[in-house]
N, C-alpha and C. Protein backbone atom coordinates (compact mmCIF):
# COMPACT_ATOMS: atom_id res chain seq x y z
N UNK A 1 100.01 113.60 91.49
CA UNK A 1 101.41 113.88 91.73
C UNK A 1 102.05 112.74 92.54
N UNK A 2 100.99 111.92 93.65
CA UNK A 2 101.85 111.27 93.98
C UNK A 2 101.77 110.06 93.45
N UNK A 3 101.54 109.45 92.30
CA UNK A 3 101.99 108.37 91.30
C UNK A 3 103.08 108.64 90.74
N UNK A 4 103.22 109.59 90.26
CA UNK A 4 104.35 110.02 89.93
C UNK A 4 105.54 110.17 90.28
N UNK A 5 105.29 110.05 91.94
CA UNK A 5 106.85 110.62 92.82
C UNK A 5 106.77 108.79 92.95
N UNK A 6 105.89 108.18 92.99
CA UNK A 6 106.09 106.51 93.30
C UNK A 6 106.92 106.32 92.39
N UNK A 7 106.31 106.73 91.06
CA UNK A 7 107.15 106.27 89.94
C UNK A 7 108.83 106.47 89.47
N UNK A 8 109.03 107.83 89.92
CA UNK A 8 110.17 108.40 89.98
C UNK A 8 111.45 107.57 91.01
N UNK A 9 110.50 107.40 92.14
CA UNK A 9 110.83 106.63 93.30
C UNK A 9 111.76 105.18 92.90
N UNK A 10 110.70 104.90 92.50
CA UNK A 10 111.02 103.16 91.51
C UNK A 10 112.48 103.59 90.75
N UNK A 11 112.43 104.36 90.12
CA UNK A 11 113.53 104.70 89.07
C UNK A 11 114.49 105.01 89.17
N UNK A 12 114.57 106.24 90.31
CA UNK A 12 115.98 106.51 90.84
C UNK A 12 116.29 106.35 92.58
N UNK A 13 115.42 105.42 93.27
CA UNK A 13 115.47 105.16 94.44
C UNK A 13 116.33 104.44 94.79
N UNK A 14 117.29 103.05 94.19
CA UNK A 14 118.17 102.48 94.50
C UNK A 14 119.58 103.86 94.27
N UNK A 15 119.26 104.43 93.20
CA UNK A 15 120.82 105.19 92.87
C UNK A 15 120.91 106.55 94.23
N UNK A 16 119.70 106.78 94.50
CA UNK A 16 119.81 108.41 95.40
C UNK A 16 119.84 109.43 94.85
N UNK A 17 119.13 109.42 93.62
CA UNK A 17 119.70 110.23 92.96
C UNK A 17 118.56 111.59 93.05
N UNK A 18 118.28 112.92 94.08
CA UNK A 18 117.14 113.43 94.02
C UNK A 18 116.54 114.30 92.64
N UNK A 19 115.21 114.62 92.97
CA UNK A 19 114.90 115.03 92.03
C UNK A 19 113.65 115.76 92.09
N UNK A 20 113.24 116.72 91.68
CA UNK A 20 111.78 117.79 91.56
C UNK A 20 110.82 117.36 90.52
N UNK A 21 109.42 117.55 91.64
CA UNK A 21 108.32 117.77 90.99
C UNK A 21 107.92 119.20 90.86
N UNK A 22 106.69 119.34 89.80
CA UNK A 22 106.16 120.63 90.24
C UNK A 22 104.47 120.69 89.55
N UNK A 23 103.14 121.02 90.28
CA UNK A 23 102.46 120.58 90.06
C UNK A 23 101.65 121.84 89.38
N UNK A 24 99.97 121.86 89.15
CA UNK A 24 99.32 123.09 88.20
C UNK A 24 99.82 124.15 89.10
N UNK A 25 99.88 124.16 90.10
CA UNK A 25 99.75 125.18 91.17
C UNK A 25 100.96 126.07 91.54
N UNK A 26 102.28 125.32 90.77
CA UNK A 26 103.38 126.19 91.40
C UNK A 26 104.01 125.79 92.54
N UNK A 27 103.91 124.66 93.12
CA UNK A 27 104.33 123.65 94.68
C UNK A 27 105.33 122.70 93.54
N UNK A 28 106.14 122.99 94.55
CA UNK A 28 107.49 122.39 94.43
C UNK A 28 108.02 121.40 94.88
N UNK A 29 107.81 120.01 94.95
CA UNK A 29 108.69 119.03 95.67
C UNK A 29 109.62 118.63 95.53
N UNK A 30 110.64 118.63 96.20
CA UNK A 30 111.72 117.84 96.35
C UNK A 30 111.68 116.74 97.09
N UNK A 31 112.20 115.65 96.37
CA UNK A 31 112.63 114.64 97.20
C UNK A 31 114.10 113.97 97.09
N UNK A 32 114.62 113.54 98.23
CA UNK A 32 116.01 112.97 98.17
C UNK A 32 116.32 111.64 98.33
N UNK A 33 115.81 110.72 97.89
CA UNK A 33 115.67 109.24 98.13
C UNK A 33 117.06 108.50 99.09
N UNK A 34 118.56 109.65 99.01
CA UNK A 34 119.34 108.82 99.60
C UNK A 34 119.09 108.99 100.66
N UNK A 35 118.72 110.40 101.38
CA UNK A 35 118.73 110.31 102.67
C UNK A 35 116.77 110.61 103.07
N UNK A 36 115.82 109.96 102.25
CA UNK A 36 114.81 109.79 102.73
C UNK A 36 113.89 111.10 103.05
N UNK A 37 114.09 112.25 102.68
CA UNK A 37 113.71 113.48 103.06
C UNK A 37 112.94 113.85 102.01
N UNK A 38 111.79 114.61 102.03
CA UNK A 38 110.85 115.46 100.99
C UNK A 38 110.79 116.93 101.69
N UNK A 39 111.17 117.29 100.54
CA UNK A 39 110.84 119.67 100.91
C UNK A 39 109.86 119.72 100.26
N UNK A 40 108.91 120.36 100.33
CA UNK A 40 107.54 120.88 99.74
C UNK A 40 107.92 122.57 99.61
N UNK A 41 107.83 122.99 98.87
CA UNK A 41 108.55 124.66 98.60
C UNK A 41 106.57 124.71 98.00
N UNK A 42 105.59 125.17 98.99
CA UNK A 42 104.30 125.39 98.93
C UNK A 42 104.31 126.35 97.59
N UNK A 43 104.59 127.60 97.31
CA UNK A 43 104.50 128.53 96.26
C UNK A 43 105.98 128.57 95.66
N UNK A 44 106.25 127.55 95.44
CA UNK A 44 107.79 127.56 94.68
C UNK A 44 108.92 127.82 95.07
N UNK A 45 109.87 128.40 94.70
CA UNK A 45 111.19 128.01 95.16
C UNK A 45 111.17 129.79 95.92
N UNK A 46 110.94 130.64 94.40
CA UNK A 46 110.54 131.93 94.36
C UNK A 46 109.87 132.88 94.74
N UNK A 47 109.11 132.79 96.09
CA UNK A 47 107.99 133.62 96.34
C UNK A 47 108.14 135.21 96.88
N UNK A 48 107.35 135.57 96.63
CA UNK A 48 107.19 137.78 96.83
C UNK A 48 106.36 136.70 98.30
């Protein structure tokens, strides 16, 4: 997952533009490249 957020990074890191991962498990990342911040939502956005 985190090659992926590198990669994503690369791609929309000059624009700011954020954007979600989500991995086998149901963990949720957000990241916001303009203002530098990652949310980890551990069991998704949705949890009981």
């Amino acid at each position: 997952m985190e090659k992926i957020t590198e990669s994503l990074e690369m791609l929309y890191g000059s624009s700011g533009t954020p954007f979600f991962l989500s991995d086998e498990f149901g963990n949720i990342k957000w990241k916001n490249t303009a203002c530098g911040e990652t949310i980890v939502f551990p069991k998704g956005i949705n949890c009981d």
